[in-house]
PDB file of N, CA and C in Angstrom:
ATOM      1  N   UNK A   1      -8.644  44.057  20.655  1.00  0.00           N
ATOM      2  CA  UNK A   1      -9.930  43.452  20.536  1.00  0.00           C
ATOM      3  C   UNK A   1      -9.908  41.963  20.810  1.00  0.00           C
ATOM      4  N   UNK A   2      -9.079  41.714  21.430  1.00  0.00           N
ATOM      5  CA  UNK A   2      -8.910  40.052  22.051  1.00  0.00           C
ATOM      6  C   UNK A   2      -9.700  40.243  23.051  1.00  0.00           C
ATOM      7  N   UNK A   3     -10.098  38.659  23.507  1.00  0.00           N
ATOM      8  CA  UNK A   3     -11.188  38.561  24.096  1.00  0.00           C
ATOM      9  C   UNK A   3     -10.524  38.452  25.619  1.00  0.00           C
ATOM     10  N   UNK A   4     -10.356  39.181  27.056  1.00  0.00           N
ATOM     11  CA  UNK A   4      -9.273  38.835  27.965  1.00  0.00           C
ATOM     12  C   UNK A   4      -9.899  37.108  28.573  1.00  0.00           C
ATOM     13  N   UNK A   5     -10.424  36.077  28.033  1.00  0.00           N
ATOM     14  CA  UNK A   5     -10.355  34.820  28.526  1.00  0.00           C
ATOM     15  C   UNK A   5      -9.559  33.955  27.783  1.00  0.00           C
ATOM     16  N   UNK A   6      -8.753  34.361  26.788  1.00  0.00           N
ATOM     17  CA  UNK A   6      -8.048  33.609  25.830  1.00  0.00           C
ATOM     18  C   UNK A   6      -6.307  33.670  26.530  1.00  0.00           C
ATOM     19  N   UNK A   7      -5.902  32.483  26.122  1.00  0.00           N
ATOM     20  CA  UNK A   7      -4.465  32.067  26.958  1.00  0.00           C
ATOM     21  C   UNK A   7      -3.256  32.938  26.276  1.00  0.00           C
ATOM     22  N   UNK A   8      -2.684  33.326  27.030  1.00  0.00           N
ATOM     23  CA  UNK A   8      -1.356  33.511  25.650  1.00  0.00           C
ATOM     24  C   UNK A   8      -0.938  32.177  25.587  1.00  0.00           C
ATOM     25  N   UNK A   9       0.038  32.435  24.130  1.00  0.00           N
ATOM     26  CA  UNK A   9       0.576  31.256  23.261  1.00  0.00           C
ATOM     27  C   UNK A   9       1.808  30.118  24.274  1.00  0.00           C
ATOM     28  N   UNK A  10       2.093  31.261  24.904  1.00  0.00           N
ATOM     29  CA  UNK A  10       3.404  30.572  25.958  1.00  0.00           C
ATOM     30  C   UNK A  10       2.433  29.541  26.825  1.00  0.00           C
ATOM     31  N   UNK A  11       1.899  29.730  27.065  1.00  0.00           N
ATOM     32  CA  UNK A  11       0.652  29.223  28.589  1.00  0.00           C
ATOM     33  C   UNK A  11       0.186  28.172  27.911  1.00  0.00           C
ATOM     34  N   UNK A  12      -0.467  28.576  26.428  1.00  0.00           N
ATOM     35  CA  UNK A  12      -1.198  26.975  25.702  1.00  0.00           C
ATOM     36  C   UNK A  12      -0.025  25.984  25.202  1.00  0.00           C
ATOM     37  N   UNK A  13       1.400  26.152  24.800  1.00  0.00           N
ATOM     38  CA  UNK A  13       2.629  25.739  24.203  1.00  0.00           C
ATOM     39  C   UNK A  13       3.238  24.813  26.365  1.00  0.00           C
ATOM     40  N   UNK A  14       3.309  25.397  26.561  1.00  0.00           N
ATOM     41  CA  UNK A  14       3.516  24.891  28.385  1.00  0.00           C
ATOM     42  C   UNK A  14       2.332  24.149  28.275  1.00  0.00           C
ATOM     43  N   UNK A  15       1.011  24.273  28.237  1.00  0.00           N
ATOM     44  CA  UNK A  15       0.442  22.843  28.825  1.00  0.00           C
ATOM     45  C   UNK A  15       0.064  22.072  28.186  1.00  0.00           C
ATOM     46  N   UNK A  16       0.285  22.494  26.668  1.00  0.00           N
ATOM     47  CA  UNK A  16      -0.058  20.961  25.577  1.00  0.00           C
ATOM     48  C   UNK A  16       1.370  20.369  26.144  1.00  0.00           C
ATOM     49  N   UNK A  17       2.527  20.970  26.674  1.00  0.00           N
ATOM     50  CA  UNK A  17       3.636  19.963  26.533  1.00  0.00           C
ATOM     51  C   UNK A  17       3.415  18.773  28.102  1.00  0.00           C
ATOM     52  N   UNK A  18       3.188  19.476  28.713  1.00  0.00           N
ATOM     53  CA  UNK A  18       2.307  18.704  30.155  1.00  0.00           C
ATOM     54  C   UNK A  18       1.573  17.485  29.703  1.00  0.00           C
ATOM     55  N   UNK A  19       0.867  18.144  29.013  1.00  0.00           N
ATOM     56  CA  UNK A  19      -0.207  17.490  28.690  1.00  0.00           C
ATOM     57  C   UNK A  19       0.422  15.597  27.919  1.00  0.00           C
ATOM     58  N   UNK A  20       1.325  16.107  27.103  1.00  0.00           N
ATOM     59  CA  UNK A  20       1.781  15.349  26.686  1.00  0.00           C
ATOM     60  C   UNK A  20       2.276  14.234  27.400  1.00  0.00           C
ATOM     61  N   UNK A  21       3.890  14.790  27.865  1.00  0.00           N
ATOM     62  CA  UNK A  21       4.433  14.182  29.011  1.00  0.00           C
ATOM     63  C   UNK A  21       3.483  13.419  29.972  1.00  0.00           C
ATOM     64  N   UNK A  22       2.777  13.835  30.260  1.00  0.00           N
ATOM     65  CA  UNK A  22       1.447  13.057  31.244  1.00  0.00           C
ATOM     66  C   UNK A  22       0.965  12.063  30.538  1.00  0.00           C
ATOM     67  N   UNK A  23       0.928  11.746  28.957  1.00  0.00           N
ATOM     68  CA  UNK A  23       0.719  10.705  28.435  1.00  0.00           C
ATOM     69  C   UNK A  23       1.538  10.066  27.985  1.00  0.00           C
ATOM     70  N   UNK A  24       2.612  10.482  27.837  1.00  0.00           N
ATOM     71  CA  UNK A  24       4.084   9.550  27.693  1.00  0.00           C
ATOM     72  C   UNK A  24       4.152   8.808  29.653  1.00  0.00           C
ATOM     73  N   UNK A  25       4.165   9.221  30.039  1.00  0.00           N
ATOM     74  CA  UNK A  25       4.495   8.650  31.146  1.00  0.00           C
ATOM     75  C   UNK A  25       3.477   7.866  31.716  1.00  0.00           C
ATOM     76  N   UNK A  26       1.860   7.766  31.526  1.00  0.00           N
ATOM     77  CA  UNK A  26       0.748   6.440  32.034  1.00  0.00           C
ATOM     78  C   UNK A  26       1.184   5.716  30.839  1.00  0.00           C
ATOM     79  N   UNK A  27       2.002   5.956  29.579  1.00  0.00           N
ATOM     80  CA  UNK A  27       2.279   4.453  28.442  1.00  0.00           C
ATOM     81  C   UNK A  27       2.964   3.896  28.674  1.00  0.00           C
ATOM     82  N   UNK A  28       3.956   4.495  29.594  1.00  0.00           N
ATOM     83  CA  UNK A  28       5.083   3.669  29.900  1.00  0.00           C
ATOM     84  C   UNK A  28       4.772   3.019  31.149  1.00  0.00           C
ATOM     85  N   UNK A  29       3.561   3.352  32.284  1.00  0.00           N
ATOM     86  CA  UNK A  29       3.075   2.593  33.051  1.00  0.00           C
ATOM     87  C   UNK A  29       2.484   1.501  32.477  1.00  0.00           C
ATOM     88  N   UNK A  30       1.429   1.961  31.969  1.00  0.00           N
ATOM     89  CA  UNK A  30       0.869   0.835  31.020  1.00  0.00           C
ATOM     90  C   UNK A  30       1.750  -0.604  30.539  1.00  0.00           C
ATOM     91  N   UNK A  31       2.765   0.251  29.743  1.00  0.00           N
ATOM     92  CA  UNK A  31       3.553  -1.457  29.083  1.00  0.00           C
ATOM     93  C   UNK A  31       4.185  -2.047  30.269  1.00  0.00           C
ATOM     94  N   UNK A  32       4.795  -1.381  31.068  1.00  0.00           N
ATOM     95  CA  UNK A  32       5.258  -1.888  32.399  1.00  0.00           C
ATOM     96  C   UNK A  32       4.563  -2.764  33.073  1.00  0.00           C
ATOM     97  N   UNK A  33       3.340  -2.500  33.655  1.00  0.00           N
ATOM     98  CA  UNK A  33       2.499  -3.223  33.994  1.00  0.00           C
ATOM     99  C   UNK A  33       2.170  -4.847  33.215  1.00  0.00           C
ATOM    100  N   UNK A  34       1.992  -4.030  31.920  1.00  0.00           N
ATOM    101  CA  UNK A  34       2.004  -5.627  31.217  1.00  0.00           C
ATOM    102  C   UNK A  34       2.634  -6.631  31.039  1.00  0.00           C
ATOM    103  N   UNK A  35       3.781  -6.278  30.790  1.00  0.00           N
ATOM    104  CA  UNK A  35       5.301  -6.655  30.866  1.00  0.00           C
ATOM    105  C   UNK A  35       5.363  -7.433  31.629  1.00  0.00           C
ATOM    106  N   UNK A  36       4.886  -7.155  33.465  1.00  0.00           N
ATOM    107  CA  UNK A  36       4.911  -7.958  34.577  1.00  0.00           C
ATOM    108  C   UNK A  36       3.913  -8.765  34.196  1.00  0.00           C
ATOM    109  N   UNK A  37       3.118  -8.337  34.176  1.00  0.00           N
ATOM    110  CA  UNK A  37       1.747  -9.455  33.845  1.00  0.00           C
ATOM    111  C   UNK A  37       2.230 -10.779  32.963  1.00  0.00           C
ATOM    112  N   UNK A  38       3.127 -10.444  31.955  1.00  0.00           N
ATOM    113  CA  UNK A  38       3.173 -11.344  30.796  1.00  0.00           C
ATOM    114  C   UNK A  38       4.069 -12.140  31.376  1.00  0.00           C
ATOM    115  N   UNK A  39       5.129 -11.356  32.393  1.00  0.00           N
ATOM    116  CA  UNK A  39       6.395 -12.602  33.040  1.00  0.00           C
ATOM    117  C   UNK A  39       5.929 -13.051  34.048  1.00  0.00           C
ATOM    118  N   UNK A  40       4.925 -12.920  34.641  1.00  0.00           N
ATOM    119  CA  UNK A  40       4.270 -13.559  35.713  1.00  0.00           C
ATOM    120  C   UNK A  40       3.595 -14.909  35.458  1.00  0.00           C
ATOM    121  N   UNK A  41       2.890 -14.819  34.016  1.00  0.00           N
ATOM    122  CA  UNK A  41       1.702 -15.646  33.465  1.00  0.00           C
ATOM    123  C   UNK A  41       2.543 -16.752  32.797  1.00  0.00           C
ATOM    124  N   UNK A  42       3.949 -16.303  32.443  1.00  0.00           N
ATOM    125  CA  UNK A  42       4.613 -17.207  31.972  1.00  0.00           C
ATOM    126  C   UNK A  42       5.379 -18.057  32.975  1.00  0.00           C
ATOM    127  N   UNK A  43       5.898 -19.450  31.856  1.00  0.00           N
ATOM    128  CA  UNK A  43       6.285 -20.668  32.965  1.00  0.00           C
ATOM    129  C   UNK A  43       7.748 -20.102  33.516  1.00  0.00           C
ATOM    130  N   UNK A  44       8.129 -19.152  33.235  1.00  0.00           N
ATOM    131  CA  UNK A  44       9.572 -18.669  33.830  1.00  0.00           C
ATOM    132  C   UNK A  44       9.516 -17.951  34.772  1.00  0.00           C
ATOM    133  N   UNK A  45       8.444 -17.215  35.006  1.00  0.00           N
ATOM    134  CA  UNK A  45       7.952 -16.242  36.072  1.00  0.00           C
ATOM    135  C   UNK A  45       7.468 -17.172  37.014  1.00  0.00           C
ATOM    136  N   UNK A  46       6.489 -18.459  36.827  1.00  0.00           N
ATOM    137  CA  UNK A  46       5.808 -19.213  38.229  1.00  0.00           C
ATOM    138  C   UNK A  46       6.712 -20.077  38.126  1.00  0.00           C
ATOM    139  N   UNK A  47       7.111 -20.959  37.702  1.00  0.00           N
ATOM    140  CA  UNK A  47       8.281 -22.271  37.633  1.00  0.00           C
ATOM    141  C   UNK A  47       9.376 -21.891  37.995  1.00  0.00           C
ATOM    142  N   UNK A  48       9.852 -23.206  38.512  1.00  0.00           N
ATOM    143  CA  UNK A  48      10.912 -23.155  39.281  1.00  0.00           C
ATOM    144  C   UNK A  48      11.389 -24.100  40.117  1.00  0.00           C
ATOM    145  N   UNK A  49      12.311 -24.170  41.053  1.00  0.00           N
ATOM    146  CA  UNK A  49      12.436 -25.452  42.170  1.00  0.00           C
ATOM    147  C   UNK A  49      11.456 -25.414  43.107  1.00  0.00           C
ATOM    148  N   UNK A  50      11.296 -26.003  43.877  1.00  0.00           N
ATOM    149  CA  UNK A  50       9.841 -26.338  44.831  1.00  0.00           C
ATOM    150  C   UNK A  50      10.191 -25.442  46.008  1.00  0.00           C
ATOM    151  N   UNK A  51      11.563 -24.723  45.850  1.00  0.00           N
ATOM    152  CA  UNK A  51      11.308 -23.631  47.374  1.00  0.00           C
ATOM    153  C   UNK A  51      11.306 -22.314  46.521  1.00  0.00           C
ATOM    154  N   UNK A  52      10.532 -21.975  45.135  1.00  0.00           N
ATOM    155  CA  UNK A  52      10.433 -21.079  44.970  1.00  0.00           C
ATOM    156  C   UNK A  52       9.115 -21.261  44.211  1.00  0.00           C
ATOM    157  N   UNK A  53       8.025 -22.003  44.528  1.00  0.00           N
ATOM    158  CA  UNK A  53       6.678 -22.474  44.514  1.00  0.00           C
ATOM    159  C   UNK A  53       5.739 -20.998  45.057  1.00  0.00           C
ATOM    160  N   UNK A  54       4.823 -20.992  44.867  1.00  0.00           N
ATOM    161  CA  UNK A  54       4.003 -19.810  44.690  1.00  0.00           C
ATOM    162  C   UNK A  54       3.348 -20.359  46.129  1.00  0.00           C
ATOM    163  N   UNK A  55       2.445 -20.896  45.628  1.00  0.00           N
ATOM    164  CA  UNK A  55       1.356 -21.801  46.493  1.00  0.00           C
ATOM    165  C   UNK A  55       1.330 -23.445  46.566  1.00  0.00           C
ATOM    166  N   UNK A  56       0.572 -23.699  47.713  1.00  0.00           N
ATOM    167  CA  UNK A  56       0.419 -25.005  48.265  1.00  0.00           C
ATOM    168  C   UNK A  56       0.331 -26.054  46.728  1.00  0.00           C
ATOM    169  N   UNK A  57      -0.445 -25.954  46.154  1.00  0.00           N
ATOM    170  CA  UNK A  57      -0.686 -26.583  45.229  1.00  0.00           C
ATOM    171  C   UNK A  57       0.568 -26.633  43.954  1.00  0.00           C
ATOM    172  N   UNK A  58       1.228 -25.829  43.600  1.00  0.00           N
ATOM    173  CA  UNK A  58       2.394 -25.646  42.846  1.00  0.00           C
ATOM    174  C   UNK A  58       3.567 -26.500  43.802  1.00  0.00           C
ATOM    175  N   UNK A  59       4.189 -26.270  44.908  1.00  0.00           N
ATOM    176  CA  UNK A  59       5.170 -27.078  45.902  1.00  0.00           C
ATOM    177  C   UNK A  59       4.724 -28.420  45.290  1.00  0.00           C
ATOM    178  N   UNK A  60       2.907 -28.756  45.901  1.00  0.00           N
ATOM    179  CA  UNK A  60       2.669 -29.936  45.739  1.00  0.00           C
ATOM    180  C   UNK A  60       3.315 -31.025  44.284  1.00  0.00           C
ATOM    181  N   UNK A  61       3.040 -29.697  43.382  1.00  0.00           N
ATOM    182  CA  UNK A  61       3.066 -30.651  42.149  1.00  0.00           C
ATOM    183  C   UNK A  61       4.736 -31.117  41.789  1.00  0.00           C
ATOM    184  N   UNK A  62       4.911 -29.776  42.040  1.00  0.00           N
ATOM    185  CA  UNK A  62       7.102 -29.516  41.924  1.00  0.00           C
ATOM    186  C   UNK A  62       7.826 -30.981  42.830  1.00  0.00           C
ATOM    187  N   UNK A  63       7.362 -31.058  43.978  1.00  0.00           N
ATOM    188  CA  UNK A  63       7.671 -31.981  44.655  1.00  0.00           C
ATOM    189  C   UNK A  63       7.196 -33.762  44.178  1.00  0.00           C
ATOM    190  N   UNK A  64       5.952 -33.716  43.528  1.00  0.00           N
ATOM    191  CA  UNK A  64       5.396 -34.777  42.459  1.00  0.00           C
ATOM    192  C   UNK A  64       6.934 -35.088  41.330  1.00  0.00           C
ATOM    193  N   UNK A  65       6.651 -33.688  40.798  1.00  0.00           N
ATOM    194  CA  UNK A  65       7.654 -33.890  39.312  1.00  0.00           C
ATOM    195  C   UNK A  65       9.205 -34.264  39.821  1.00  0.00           C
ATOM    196  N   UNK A  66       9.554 -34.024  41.320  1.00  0.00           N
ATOM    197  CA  UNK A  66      10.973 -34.064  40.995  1.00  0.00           C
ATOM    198  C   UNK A  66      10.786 -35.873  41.570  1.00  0.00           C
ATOM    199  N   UNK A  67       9.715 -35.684  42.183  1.00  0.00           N
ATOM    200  CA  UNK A  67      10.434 -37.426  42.767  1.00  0.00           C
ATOM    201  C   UNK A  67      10.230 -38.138  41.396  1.00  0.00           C
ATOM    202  N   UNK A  68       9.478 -38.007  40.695  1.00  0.00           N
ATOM    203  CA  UNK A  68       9.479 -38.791  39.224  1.00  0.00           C
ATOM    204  C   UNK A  68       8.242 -39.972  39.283  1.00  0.00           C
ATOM    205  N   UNK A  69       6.960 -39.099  40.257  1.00  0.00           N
ATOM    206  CA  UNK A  69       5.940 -39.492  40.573  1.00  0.00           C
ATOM    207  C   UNK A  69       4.703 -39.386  39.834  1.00  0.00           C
ATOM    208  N   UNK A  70       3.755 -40.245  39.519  1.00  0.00           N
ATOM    209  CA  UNK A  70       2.675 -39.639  38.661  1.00  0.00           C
ATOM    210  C   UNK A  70       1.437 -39.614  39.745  1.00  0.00           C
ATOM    211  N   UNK A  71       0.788 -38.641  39.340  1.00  0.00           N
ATOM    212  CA  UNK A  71      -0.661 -38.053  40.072  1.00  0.00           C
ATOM    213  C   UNK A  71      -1.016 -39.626  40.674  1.00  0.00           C
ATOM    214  N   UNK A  72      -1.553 -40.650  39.965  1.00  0.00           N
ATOM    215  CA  UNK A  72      -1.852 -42.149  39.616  1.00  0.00           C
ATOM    216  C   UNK A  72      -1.309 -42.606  40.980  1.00  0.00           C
ATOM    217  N   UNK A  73      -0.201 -42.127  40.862  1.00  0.00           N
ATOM    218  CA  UNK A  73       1.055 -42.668  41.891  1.00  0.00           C
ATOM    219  C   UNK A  73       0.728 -41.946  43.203  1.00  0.00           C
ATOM    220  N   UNK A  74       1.014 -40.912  43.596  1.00  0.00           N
ATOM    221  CA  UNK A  74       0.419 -40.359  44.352  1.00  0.00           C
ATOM    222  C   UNK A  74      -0.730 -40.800  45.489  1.00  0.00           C
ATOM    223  N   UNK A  75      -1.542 -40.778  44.061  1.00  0.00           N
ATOM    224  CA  UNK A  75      -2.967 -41.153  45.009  1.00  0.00           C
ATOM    225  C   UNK A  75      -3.026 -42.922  45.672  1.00  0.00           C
ATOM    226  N   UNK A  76      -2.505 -43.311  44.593  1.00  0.00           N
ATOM    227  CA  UNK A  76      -2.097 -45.072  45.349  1.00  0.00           C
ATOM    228  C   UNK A  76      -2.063 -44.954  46.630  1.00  0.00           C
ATOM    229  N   UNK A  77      -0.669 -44.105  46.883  1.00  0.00           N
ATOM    230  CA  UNK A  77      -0.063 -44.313  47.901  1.00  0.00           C
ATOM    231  C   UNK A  77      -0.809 -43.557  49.073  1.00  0.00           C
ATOM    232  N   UNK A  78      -1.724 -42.590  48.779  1.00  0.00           N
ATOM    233  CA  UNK A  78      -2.260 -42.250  50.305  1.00  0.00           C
ATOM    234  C   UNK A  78      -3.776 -42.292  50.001  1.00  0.00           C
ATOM    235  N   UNK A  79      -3.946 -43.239  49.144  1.00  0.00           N
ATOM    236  CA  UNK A  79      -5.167 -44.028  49.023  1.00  0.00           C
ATOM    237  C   UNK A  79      -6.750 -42.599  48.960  1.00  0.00           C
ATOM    238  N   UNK A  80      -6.590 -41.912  48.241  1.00  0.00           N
ATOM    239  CA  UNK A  80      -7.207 -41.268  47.444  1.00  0.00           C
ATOM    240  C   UNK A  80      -7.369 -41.359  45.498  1.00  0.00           C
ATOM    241  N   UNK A  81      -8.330 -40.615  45.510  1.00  0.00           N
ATOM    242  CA  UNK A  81      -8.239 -40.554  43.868  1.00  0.00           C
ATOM    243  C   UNK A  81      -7.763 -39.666  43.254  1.00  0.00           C
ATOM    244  N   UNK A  82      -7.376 -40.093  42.079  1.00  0.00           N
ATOM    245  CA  UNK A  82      -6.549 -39.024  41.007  1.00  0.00           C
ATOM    246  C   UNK A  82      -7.164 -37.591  41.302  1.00  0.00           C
ATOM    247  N   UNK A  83      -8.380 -37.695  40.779  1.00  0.00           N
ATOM    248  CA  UNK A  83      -8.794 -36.258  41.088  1.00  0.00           C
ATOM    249  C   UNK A  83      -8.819 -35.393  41.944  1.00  0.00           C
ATOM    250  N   UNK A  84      -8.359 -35.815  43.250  1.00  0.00           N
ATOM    251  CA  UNK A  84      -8.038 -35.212  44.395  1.00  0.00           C
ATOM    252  C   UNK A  84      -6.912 -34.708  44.089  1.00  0.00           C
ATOM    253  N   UNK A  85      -5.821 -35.479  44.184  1.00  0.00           N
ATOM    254  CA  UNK A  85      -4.414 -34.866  43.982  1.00  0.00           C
ATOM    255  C   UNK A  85      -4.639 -33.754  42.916  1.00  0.00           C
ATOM    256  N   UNK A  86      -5.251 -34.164  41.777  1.00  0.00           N
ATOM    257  CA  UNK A  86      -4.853 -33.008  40.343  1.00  0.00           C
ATOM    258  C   UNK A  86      -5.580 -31.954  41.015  1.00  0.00           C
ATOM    259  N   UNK A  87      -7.042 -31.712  41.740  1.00  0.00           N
ATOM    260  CA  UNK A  87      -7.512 -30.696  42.829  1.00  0.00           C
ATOM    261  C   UNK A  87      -6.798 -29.942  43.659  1.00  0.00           C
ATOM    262  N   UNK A  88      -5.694 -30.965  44.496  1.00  0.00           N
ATOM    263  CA  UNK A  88      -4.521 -30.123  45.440  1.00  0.00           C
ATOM    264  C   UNK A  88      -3.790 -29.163  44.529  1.00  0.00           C
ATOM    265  N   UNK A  89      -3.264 -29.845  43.362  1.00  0.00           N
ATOM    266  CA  UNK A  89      -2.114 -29.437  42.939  1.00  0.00           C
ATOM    267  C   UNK A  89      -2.355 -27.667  41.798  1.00  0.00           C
ATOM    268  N   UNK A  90      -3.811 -27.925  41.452  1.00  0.00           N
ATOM    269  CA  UNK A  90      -4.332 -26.926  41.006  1.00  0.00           C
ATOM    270  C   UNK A  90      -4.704 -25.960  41.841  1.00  0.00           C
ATOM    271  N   UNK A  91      -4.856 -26.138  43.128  1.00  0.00           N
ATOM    272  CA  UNK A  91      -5.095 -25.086  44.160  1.00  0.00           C
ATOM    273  C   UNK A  91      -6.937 -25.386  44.165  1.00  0.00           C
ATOM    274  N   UNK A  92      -7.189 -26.264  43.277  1.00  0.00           N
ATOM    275  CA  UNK A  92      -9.286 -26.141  43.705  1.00  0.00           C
ATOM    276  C   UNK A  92      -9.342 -26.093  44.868  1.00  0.00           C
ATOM    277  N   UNK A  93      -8.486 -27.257  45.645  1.00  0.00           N
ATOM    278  CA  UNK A  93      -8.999 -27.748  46.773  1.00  0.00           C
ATOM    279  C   UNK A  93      -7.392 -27.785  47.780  1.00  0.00           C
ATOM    280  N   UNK A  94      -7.478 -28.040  48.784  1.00  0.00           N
ATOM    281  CA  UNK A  94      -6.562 -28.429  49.762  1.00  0.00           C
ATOM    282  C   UNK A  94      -6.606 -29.663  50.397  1.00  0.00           C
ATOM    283  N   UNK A  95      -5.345 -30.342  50.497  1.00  0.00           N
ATOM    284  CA  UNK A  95      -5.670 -31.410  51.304  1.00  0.00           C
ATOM    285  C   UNK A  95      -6.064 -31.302  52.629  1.00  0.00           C
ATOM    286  N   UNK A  96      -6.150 -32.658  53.295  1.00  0.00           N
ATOM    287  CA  UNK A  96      -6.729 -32.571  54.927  1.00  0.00           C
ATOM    288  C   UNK A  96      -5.115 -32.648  55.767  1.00  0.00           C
ATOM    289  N   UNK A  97      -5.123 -32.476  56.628  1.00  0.00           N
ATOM    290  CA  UNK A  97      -4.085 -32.223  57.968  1.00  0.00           C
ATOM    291  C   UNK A  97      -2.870 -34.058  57.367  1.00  0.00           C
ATOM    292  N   UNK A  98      -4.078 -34.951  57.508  1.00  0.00           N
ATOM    293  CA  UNK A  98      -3.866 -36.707  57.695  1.00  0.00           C
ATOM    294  C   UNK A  98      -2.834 -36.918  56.398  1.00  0.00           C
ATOM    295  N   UNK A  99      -3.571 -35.812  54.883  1.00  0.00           N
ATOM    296  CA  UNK A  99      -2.987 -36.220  53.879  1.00  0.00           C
ATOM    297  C   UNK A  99      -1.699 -35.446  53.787  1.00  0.00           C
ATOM    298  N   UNK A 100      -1.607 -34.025  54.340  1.00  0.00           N
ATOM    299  CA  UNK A 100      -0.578 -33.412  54.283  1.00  0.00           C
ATOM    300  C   UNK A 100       0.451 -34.337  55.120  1.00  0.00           C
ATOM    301  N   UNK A 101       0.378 -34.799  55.467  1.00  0.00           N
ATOM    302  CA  UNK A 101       1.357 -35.374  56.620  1.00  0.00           C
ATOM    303  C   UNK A 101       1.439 -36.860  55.760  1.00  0.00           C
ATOM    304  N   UNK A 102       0.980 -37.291  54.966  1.00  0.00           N
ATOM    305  CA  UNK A 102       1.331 -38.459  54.314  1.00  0.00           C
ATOM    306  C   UNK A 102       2.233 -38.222  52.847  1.00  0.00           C
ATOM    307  N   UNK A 103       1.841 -37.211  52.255  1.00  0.00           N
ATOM    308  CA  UNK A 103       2.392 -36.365  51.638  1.00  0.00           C
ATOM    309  C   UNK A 103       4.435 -36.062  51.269  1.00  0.00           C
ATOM    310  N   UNK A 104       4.208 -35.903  52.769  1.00  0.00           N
ATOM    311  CA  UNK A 104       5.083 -35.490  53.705  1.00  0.00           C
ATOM    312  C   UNK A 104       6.074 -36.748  53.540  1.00  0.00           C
ATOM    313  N   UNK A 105       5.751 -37.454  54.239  1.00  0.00           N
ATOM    314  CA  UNK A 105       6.482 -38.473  54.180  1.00  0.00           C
ATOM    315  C   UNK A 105       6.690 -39.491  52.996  1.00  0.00           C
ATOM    316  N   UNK A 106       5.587 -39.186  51.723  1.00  0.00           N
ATOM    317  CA  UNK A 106       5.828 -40.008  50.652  1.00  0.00           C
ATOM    318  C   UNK A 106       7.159 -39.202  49.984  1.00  0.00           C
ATOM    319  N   UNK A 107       7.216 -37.498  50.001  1.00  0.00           N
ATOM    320  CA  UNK A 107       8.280 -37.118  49.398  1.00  0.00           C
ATOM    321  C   UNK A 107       9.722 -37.240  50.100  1.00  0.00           C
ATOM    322  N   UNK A 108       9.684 -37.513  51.616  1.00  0.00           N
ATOM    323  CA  UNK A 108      10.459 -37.594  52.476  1.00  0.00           C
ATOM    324  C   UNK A 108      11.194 -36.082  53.166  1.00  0.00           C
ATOM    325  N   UNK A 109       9.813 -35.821  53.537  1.00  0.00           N
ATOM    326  CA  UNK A 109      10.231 -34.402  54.104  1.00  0.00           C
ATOM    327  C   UNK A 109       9.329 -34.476  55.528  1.00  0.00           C
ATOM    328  N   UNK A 110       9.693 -33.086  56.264  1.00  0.00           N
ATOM    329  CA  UNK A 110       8.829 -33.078  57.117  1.00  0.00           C
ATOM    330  C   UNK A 110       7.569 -32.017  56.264  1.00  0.00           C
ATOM    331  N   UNK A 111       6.277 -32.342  57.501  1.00  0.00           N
ATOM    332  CA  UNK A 111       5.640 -31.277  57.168  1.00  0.00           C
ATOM    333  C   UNK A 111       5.922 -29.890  56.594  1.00  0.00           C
ATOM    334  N   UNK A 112       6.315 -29.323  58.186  1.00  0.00           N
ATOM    335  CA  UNK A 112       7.542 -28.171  57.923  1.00  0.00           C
ATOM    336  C   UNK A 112       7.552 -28.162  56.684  1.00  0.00           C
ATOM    337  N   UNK A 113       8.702 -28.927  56.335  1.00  0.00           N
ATOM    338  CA  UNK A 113       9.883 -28.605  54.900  1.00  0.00           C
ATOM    339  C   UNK A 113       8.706 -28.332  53.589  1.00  0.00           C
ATOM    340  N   UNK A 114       7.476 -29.087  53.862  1.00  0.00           N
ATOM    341  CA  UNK A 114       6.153 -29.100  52.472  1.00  0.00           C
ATOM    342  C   UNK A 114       5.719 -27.781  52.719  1.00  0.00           C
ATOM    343  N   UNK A 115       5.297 -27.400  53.716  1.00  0.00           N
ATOM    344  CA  UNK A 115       4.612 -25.788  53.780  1.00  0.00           C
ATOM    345  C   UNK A 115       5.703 -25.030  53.664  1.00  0.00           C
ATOM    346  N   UNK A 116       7.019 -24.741  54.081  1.00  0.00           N
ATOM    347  CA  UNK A 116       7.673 -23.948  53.732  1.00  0.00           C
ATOM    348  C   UNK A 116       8.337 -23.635  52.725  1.00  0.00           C
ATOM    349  N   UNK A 117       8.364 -24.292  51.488  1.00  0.00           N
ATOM    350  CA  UNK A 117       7.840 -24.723  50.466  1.00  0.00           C
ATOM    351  C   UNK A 117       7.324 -23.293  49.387  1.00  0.00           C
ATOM    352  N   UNK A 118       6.419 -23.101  50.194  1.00  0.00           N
ATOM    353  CA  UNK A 118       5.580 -22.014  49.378  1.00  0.00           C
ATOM    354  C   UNK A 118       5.911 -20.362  49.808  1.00  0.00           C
ATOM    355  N   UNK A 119       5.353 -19.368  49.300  1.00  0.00           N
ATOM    356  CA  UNK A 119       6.217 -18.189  49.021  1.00  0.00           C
ATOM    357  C   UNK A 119       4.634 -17.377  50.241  1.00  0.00           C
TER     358      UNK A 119
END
């Protein structure tokens, strides 16, 4: 008097264990994922020497910090304002062709060596 749409026990015992496993394994995607996220967001994941700089604006700044330059300083010298540079170096903005190339030569590199620089 069973009803024939009902599972046997083997069939429901097999796919609760599926079932499971299928959620053990997106948790362990899950923390994984985060994991990267968290070493990415951190200063050990983006920091670093200036040829392992992310973007234009990170090189920029790496190359600031090692000459032992301040933003202030910077802008003196290729006769812009602070807020420009802290703009480059944050990625808001990009410099122009004139400043990259002054840039360039305030850290004592070529162009080249400033764009290649970045990842």
């Amino acid at each position: 008097m069973t009803p024939s749409h009902t599972l046997p026990v083997r069939t429901l015992v097999v796919l609760l264990i599926n079932i499971a496993l299928w959620a053990l394994f997106l948790c362990v995607i899950v923390l994984l994922i985060r994991a990267l996220l968290k070493y990415l967001r951190s200063d050990k994941g983006r920091r670093g020497s200036p040829e392992q700089a992310w973007n234009l604006g990170e090189a920029l700044k790496a190359r600031r910090t090692a000459a032992g330059y301040t933003q202030e300083y910077v802008a003196e010298a290729l006769g812009v304002s602070r807020q420009a540079v802290s703009k480059w170096e944050n990625g808001a903005s990009e410099p122009s062709t004139a400043n990259l190339m002054a840039l360039a030569r305030l850290y004592g590199l070529s162009v080249d060596e400033l764009l290649s620089t970045t990842e």
